[in-house]
N, C-alpha and C. Protein backbone atom coordinates (compact mmCIF):
# COMPACT_ATOMS: atom_id res chain seq x y z
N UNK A 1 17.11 -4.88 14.22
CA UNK A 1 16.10 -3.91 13.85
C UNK A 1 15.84 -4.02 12.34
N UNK A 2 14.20 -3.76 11.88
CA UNK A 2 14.10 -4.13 10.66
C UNK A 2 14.55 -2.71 9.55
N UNK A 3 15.24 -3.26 8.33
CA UNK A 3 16.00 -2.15 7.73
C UNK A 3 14.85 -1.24 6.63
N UNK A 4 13.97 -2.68 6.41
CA UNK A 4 12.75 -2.44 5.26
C UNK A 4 11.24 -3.57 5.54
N UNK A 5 9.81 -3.05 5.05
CA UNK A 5 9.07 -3.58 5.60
C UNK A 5 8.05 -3.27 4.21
N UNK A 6 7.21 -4.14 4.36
CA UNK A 6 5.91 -3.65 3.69
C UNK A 6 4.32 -4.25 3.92
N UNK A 7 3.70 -4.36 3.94
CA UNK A 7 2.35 -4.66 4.35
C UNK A 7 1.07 -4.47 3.26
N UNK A 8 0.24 -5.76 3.28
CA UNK A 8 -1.23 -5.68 2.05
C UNK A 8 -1.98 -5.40 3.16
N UNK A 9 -2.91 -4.57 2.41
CA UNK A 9 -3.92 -4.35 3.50
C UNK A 9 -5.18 -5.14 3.30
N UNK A 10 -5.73 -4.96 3.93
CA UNK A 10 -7.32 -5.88 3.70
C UNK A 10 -7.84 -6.06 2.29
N UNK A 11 -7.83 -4.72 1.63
CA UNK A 11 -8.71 -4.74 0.42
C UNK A 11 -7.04 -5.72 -0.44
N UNK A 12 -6.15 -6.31 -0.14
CA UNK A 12 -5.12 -6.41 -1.17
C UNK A 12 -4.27 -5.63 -1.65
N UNK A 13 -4.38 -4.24 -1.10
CA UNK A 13 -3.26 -3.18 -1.61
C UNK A 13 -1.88 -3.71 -1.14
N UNK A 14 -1.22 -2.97 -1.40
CA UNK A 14 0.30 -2.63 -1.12
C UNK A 14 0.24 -1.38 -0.54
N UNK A 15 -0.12 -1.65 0.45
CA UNK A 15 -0.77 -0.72 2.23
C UNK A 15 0.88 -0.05 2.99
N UNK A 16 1.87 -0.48 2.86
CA UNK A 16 2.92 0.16 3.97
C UNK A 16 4.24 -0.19 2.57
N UNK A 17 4.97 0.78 2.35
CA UNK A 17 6.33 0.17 1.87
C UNK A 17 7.47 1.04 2.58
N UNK A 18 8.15 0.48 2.94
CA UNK A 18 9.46 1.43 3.73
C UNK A 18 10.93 0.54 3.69
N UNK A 19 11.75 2.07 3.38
CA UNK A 19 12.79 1.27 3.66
C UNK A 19 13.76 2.12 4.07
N UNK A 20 14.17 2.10 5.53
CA UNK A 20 15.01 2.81 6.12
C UNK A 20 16.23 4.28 4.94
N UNK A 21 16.07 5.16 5.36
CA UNK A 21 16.56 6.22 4.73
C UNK A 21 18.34 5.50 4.41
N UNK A 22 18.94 5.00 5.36
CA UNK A 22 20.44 5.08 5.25
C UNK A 22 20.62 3.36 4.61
N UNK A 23 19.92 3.08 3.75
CA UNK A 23 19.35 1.05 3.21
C UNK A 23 18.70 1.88 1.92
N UNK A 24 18.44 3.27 1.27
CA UNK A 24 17.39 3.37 -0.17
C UNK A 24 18.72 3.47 -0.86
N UNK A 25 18.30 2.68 -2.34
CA UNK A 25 19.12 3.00 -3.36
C UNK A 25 19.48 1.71 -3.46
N UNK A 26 19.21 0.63 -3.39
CA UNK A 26 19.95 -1.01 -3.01
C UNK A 26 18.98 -1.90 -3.78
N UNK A 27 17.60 -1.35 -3.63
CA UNK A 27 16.49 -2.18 -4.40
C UNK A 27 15.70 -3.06 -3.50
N UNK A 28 16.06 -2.55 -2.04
CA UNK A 28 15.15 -3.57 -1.07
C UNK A 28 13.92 -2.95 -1.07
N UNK A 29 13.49 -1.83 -1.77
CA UNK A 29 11.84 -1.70 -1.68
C UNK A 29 10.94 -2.89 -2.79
N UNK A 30 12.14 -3.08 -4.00
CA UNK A 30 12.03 -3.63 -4.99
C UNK A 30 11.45 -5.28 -4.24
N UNK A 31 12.44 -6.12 -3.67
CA UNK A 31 12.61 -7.12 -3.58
C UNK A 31 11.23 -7.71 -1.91
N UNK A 32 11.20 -6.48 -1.31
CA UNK A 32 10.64 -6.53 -0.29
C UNK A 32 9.06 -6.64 -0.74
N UNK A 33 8.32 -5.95 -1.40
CA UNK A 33 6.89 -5.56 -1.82
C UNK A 33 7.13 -7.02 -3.15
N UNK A 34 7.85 -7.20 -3.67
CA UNK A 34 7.85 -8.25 -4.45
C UNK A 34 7.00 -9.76 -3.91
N UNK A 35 7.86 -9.59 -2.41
CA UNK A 35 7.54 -10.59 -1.73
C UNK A 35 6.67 -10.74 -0.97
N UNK A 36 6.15 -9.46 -0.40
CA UNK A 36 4.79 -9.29 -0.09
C UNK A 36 3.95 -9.42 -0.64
N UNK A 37 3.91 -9.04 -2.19
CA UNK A 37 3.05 -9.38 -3.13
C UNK A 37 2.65 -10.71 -3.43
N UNK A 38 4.12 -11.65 -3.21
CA UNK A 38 4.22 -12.74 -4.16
C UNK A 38 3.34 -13.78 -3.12
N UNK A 39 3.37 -13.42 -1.69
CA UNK A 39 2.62 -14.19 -0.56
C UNK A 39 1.27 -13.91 -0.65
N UNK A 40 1.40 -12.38 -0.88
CA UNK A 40 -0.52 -12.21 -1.25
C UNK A 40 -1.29 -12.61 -2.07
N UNK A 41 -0.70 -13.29 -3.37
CA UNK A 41 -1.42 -14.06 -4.18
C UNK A 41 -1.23 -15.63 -4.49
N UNK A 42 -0.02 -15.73 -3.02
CA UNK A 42 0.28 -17.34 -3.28
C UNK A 42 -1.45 -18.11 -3.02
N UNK A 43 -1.49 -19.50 -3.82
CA UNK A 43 -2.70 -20.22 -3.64
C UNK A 43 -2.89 -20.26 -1.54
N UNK A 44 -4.15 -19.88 -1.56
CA UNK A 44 -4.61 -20.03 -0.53
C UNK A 44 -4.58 -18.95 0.23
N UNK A 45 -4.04 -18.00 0.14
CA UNK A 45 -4.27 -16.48 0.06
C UNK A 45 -5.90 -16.02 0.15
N UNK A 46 -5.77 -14.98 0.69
CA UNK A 46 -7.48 -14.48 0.77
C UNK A 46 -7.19 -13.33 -0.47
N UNK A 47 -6.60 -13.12 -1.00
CA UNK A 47 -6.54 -12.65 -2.42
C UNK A 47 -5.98 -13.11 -3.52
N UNK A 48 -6.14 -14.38 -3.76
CA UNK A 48 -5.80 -15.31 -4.48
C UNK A 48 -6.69 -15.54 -5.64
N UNK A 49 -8.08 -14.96 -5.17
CA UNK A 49 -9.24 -15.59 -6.01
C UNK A 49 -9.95 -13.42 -6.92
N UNK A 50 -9.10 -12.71 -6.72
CA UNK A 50 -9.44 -11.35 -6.73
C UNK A 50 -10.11 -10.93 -8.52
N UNK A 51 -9.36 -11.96 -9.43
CA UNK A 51 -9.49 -11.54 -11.10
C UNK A 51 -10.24 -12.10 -11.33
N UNK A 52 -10.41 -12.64 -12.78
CA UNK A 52 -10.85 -13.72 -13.66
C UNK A 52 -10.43 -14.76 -13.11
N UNK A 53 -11.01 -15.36 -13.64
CA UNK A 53 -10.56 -17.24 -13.56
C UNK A 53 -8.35 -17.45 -14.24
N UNK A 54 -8.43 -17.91 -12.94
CA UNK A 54 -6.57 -18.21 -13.09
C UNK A 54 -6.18 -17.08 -12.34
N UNK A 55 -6.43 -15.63 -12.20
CA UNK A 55 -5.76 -14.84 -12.19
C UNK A 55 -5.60 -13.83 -10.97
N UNK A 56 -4.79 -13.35 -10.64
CA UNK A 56 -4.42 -13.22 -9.45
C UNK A 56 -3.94 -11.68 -9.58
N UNK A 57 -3.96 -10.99 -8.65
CA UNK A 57 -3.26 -9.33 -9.22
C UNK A 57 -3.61 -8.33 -7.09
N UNK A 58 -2.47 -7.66 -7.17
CA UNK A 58 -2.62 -6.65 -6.00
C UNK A 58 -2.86 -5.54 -6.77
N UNK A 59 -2.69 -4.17 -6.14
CA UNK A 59 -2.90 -3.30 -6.54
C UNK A 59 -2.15 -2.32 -5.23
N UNK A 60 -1.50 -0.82 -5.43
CA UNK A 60 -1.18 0.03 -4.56
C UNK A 60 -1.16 1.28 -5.02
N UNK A 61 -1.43 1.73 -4.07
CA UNK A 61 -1.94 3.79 -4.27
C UNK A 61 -0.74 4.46 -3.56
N UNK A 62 -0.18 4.94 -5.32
CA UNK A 62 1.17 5.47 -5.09
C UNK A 62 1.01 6.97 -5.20
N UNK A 63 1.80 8.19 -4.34
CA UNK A 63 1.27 9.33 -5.05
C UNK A 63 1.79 9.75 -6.44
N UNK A 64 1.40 10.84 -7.14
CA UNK A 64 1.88 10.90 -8.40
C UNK A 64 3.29 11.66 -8.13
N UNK A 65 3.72 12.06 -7.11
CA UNK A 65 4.46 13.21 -6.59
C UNK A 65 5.80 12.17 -5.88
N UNK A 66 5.49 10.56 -5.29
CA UNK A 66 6.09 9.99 -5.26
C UNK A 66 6.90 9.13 -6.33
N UNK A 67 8.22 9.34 -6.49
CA UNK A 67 8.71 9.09 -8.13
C UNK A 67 9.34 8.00 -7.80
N UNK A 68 9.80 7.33 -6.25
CA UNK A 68 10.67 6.38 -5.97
C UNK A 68 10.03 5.19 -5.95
N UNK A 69 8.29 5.25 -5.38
CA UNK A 69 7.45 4.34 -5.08
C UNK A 69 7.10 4.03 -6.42
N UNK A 70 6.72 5.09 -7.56
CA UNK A 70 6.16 4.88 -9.02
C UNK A 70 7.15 4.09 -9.70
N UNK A 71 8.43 4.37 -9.85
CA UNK A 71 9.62 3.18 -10.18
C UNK A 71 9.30 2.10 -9.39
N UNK A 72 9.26 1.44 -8.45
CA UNK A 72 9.25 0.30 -7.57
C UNK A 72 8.28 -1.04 -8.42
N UNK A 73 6.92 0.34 -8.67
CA UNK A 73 5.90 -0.33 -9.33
C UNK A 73 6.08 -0.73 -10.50
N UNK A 74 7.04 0.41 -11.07
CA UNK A 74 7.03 -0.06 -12.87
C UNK A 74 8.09 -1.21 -12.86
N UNK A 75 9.16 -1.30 -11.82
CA UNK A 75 9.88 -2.56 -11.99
C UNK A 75 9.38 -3.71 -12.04
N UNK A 76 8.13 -3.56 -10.87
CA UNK A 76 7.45 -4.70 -10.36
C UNK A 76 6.45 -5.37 -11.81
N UNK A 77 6.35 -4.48 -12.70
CA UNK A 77 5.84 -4.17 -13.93
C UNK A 77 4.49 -4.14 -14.11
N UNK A 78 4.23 -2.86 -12.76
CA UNK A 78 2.86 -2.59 -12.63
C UNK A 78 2.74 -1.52 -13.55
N UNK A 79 0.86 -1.22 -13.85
CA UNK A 79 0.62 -0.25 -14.91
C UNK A 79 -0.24 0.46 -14.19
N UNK A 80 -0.61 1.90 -14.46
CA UNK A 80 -1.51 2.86 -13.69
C UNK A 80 -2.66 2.04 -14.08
N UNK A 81 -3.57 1.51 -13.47
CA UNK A 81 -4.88 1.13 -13.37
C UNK A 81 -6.08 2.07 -13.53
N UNK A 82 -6.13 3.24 -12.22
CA UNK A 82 -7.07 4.21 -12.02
C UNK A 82 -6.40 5.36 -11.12
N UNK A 83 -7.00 6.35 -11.58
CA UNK A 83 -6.15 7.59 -10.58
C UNK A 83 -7.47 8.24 -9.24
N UNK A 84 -7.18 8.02 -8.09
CA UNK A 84 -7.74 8.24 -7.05
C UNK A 84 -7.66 9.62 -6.47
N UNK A 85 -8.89 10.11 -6.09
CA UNK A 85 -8.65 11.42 -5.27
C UNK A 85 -8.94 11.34 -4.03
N UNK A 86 -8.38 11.66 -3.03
CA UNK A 86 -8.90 11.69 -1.59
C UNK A 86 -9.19 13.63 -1.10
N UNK A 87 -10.31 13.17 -0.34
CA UNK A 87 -11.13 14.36 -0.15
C UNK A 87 -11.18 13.98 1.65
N UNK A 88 -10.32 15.52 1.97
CA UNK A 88 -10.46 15.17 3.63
C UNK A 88 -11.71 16.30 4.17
N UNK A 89 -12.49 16.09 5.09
CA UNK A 89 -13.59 16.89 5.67
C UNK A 89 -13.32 16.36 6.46
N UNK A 90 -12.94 17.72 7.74
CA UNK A 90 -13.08 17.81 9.07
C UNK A 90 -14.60 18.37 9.97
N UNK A 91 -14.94 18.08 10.54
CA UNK A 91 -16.17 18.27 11.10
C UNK A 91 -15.76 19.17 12.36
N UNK A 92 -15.89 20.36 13.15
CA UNK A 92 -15.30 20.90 14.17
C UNK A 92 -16.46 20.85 14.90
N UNK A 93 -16.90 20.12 16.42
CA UNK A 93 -18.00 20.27 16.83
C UNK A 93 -17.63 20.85 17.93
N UNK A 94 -18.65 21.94 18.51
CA UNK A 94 -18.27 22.51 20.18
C UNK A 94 -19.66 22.27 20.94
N UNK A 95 -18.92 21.54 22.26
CA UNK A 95 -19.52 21.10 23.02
C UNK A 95 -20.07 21.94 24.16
N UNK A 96 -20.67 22.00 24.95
CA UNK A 96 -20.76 22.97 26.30
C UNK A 96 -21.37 21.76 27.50
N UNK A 97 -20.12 22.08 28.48
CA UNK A 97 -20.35 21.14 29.66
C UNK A 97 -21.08 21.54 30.56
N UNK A 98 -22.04 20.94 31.73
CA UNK A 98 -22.82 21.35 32.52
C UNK A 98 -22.79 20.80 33.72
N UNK A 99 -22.47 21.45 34.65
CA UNK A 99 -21.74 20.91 35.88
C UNK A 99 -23.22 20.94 37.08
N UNK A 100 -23.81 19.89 37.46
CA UNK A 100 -25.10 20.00 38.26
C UNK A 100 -25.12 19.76 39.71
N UNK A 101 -25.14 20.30 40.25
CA UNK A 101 -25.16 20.07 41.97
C UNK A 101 -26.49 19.91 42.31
């Protein structure tokens, strides 16, 4: 069974990082997203070509409230880029069914 995992998502983020509760404290979030990273910008990568000319870079949306994920990044010796807000709207629609004989 896997102890730690992580996943880029389409746009190139750093989309999933986990690492089993009774496995934190060891540095496998460290070494795990390292390597996820390091595949997401290996040559031939569909995010390989994302910067300037030469240059290569992911990106991940950490919360500010998450302090374990924000270390992970600064090891990784990422820098805050841009700060994101998400805005949820629920729509509640009511329907009425009509039963026709």
């Amino acid at each position: 069974m896997p102890i730690a995992w992580a996943f880029l998502g389409i746009d190139g983020s750093l989309a999933t990082l986990h690492v089993e509760p009774e496995y934190r404290g060891q540095e496998l979030a460290l070494h795990v997203s390292k390597e996820a990273m390091r595949r997401g910008m290996a040559e031939g990568s569909i995010w390989r070509h994302c910067g300037e000319e030469g240059e290569a870079w992911v990106h991940a949306n950490v919360s500010e409230s998450n302090i374990a994920s924000r270390r992970v990044m600064e090891k990784l010796g990422g820098d805050i880029g841009w700060t994101c807000t998400t805005t949820l709207i629920i729509q509640i629609m009511s329907h009425r069914l009509y039963a026709i004989s």
